[in-house]
Protein backbone atom coordinates (compact mmCIF):
# COMPACT_ATOMS: atom_id res chain seq x y z
CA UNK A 1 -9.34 39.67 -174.21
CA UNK A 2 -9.28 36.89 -171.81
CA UNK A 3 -6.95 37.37 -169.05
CA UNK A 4 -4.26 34.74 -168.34
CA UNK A 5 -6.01 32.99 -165.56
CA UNK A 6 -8.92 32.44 -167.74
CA UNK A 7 -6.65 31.02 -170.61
CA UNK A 8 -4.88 28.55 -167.62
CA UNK A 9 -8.67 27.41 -166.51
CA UNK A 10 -9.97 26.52 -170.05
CA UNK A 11 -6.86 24.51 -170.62
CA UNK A 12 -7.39 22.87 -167.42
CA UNK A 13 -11.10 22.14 -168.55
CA UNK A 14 -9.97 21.55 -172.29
CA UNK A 15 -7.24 18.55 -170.60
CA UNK A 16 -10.41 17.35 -168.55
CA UNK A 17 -12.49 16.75 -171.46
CA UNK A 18 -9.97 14.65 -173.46
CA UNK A 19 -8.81 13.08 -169.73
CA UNK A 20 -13.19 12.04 -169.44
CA UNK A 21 -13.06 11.12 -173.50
CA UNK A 22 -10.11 8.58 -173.00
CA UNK A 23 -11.82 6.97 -169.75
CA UNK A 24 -15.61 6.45 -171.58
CA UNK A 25 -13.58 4.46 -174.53
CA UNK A 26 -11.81 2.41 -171.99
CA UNK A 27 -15.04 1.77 -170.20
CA UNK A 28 -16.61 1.18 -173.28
CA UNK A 29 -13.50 -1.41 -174.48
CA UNK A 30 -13.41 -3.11 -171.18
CA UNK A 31 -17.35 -3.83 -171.11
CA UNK A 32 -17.33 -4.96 -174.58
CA UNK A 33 -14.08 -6.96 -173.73
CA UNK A 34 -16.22 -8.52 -170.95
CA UNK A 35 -18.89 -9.16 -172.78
CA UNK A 36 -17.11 -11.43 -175.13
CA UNK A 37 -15.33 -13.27 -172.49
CA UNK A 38 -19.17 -14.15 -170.73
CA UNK A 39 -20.30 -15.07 -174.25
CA UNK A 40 -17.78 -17.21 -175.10
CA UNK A 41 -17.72 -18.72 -171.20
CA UNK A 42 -21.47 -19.17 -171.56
CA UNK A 43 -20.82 -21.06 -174.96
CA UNK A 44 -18.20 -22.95 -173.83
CA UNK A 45 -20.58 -24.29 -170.63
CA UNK A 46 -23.36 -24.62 -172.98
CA UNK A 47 -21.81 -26.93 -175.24
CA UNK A 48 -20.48 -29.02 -172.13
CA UNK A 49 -23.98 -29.10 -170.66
CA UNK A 50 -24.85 -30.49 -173.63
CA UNK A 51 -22.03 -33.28 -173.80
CA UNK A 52 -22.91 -33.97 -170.17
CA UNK A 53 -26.66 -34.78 -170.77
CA UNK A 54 -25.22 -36.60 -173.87
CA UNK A 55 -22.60 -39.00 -171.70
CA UNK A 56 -25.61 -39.48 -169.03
CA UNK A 57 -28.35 -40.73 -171.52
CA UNK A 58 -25.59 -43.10 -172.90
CA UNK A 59 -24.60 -44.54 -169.45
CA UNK A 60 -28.52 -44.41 -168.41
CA UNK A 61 -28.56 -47.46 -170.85
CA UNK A 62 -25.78 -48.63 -170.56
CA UNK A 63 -26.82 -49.36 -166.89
CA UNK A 64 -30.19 -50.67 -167.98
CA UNK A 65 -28.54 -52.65 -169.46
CA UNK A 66 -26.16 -53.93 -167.11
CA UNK A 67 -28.98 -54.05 -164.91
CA UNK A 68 -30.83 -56.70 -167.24
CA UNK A 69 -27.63 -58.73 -167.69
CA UNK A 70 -27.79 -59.49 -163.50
CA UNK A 71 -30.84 -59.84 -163.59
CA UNK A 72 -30.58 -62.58 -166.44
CA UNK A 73 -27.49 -64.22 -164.67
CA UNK A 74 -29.51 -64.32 -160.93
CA UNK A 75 -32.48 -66.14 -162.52
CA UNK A 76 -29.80 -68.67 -163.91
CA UNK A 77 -28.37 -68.36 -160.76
CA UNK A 78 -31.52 -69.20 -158.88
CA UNK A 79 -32.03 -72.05 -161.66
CA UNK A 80 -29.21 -73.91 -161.30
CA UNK A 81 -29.16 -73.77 -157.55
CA UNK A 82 -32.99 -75.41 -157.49
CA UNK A 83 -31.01 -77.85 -159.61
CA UNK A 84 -28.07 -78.32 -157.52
CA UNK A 85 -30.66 -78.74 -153.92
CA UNK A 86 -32.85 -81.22 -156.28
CA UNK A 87 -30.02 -83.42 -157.14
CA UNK A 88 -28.91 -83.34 -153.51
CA UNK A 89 -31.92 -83.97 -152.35
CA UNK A 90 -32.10 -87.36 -154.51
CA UNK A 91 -28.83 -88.36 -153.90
CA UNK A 92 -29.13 -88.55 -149.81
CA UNK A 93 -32.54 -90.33 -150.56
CA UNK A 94 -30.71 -92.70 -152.71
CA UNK A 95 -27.93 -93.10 -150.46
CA UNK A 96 -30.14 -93.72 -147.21
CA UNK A 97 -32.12 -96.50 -149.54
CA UNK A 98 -28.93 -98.23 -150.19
CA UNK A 99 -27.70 -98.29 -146.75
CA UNK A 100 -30.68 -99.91 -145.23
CA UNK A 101 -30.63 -102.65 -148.02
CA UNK A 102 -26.79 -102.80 -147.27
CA UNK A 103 -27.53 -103.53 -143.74
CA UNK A 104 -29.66 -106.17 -144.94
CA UNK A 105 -26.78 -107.33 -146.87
CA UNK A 106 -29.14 -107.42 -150.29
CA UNK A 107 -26.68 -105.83 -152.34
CA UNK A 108 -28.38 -106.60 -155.85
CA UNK A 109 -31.25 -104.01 -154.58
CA UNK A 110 -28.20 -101.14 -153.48
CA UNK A 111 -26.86 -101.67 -157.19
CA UNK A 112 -30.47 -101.39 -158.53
CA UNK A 113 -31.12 -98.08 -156.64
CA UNK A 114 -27.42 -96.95 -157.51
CA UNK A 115 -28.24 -97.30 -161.33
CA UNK A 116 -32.06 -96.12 -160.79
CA UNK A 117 -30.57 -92.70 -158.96
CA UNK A 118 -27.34 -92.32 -161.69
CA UNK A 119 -30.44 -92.44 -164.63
CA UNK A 120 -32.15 -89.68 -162.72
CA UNK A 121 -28.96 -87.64 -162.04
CA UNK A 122 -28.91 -87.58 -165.49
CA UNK A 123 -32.22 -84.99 -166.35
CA UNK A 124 -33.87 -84.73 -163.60
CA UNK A 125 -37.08 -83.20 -165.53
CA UNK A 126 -37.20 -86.03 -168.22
CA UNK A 127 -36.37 -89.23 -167.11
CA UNK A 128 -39.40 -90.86 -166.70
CA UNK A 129 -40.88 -91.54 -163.28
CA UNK A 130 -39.79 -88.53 -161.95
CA UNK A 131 -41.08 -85.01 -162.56
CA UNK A 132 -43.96 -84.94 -165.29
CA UNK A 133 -44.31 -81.51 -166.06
CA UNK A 134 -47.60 -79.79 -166.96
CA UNK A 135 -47.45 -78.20 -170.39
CA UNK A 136 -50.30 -76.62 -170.38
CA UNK A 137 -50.76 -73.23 -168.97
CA UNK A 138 -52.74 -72.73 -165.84
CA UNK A 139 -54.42 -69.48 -164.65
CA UNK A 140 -54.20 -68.89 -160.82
CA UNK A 141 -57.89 -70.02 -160.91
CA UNK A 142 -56.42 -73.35 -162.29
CA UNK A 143 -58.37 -72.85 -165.72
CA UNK A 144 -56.49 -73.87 -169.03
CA UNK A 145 -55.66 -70.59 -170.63
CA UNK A 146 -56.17 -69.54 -174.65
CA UNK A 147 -54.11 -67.00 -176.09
CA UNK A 148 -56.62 -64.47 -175.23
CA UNK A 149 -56.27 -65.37 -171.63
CA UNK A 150 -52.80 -64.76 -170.29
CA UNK A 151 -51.15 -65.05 -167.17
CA UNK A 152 -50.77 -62.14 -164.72
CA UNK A 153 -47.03 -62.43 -163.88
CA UNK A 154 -47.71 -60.13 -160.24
CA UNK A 155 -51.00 -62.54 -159.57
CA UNK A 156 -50.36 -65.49 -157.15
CA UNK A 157 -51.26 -68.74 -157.85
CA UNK A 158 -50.10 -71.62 -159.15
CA UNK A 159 -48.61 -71.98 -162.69
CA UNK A 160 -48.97 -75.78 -162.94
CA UNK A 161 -48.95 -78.85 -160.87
CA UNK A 162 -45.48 -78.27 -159.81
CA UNK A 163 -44.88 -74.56 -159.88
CA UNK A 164 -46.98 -72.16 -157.37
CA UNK A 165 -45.89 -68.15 -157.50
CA UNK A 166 -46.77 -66.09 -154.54
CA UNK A 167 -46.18 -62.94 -152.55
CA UNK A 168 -43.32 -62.74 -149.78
CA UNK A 169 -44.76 -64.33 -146.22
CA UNK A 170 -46.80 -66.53 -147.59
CA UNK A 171 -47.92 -69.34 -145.69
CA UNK A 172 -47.49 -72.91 -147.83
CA UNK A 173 -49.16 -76.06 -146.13
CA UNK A 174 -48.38 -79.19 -147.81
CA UNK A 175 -50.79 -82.35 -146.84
CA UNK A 176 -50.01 -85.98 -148.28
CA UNK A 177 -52.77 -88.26 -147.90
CA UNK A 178 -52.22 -91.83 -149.08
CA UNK A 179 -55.27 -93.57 -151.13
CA UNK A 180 -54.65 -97.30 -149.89
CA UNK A 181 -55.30 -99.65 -147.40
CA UNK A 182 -52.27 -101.48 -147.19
CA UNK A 183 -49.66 -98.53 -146.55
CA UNK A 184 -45.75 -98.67 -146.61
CA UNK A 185 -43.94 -98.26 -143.30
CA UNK A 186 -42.22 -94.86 -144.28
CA UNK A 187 -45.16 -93.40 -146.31
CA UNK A 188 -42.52 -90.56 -147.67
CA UNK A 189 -39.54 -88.43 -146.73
CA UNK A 190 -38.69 -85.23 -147.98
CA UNK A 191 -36.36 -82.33 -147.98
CA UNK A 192 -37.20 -78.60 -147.75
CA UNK A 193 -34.65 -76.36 -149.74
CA UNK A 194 -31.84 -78.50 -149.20
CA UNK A 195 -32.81 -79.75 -145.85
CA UNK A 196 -33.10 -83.47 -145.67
CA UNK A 197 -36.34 -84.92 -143.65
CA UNK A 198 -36.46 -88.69 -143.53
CA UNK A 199 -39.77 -89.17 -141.45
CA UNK A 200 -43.21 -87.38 -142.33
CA UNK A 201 -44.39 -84.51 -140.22
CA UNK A 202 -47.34 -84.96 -137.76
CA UNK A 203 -50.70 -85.59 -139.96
CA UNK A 204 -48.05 -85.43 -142.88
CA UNK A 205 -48.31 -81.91 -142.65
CA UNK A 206 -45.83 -79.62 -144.11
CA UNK A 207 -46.36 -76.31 -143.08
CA UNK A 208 -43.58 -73.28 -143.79
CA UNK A 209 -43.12 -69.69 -145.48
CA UNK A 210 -42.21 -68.04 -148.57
CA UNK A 211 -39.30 -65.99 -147.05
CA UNK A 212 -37.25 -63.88 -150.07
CA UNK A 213 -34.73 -62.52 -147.66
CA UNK A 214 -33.57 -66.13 -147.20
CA UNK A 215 -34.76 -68.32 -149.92
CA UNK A 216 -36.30 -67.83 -153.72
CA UNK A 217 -37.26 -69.96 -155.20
CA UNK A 218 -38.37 -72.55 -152.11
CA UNK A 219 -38.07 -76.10 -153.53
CA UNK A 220 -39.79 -79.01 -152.18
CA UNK A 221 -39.04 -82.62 -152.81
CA UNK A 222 -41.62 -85.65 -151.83
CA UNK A 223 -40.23 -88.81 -152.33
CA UNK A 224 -43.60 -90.97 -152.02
CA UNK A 225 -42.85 -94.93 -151.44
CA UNK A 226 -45.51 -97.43 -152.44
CA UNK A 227 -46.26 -100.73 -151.68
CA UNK A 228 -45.39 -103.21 -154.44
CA UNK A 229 -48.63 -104.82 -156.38
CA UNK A 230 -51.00 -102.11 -153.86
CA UNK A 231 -53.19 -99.87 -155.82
CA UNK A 232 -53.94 -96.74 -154.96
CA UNK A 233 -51.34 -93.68 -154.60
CA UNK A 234 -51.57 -90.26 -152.81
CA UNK A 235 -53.22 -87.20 -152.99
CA UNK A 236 -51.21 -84.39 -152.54
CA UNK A 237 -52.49 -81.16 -151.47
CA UNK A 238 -51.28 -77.75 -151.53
CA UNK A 239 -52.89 -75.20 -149.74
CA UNK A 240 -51.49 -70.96 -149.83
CA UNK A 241 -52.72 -68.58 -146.88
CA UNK A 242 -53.12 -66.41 -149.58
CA UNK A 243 -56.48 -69.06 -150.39
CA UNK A 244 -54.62 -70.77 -153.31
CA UNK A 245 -55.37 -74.80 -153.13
CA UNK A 246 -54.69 -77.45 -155.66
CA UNK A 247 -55.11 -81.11 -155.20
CA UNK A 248 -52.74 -83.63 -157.22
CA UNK A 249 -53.39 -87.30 -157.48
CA UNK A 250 -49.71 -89.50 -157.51
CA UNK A 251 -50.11 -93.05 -158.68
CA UNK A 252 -48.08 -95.81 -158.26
CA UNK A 253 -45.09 -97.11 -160.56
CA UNK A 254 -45.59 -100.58 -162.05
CA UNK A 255 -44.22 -102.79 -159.68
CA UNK A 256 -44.18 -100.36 -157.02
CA UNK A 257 -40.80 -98.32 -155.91
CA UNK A 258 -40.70 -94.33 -154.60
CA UNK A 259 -42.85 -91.82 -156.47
CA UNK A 260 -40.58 -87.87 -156.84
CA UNK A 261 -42.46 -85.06 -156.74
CA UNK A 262 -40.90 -81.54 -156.46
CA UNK A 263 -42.72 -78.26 -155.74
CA UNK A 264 -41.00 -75.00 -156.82
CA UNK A 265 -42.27 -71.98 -155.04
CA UNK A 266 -41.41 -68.65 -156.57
CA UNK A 267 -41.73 -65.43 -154.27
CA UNK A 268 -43.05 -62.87 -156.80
């Protein structure tokens, strides 16, 4: 028989046991419990990972496409302020025209330029004796393209008579050579985005930069004056640092009067 000490100790050990039984299950509740809660923690994240990337692609275009929308709205920009310097640029040539034949109190020739410069207020790129624009299109080589020839949009060179694309810095040198003996006392003036020149450079040389920090497009008026019943015109030559050159002939109006030419120069 076992004694009474020996019956106390195997109760003790017996109590032990269920005490050790009890703890494993909680263990085994609690890591289970745990378990779940990472699971459903990790599914919850998941599924807002997955919203996240979701709301990102959609405002990805959504910027793109906010993005386009300036970029539409600062070429119109751009546009309408080549306009804007172009229609100044007339109206102070106008203006100065008028006042000298005020001063020489020959007002019927003021009213004449007044209506001549209201008619070219009007469309400045389709009233006629102004700004004849090139329709076809010209390679930076100056070769008419085909349809299998396009034009590189990065290349410089000029796009037409009227329209020369280059890189930022580059140097533009503008040469006006008149083609007749007998020559007008102001051969031209001219204004240089927005800036109003009323006698020609020395050797009628007009020499600046393509500068995109301050200025694109750059837009250059010539307002070439001819003598009445002369022949003969100008040759106008445009010359990039970048080795660009074109050469256009300007011929006179019937009956003589001012010649407009105006240069855009777009920094690509």
């Amino acid at each position: 028989m076992m004694s009474s000490e020996e019956r106390k100790f195997e109760q003790v050990l017996d109590a032990l046991a269920v005490k050790e039984k009890r703890a494993q299950k909680r263990a085994t509740l609690l890591t289970a419990l745990t378990l779940g809660v990472g699971l459903l923690l990790m599914a919850i994240l998941s599924y807002q990972i997955v919203r996240l990337n979701r709301l990102k692609g959609g405002l990805q275009q959504e910027i793109g496409t906010f993005k386009q929308d300036i970029a539409t709205l600062q070429r119109t920009k751009e546009d309408l302020e080549t306009e804007i310097e172009m229609k100044r640029a007339q109206a102070v040539n106008v203006l100065t025209e008028m006042q000298a034949d005020l001063q020489k109190k020959d007002v019927p020739a003021a009213l004449k330029k007044a209506s001549e410069g209201l008619r070219t207020f009007e469309s400045p790129r389709d009233v006629k004796g102004t700004v004849e624009t090139d329709k076809r299109k010209i390679n930076p080589q100056g070769v008419e393209n085909d349809a299998k020839t396009p034009i590189d949009p990065y290349q410089p060179g000029f796009r037409n008579d009227f329209e020369y694309a280059g890189h930022n810095n580059t140097k533009i040198t503008v040469t006006v050579r008149p083609q007749t003996s007998s020559r007008p006392g102001t051969l031209f003036t001219w204004a240089l985005d927005g800036k109003n020149y009323f006698a020609p450079p020395p050797n009628n040389k007009i020499i600046f930069t393509l500068d995109k920090g301050k200025r694109n497009p750059s837009v250059l008026v010539l307002f070439l004056n001819f003598k009445k019943d002369n022949p003969g015109g100008f040759s106008v030559v445009v010359e990039a640092s970048d080795g660009n050159r074109r050469e256009i002939q300007v011929v006179p109006l019937v009956g003589g009067g001012e010649k407009q030419r105006i240069f855009k120069f777009v920094i690509l």
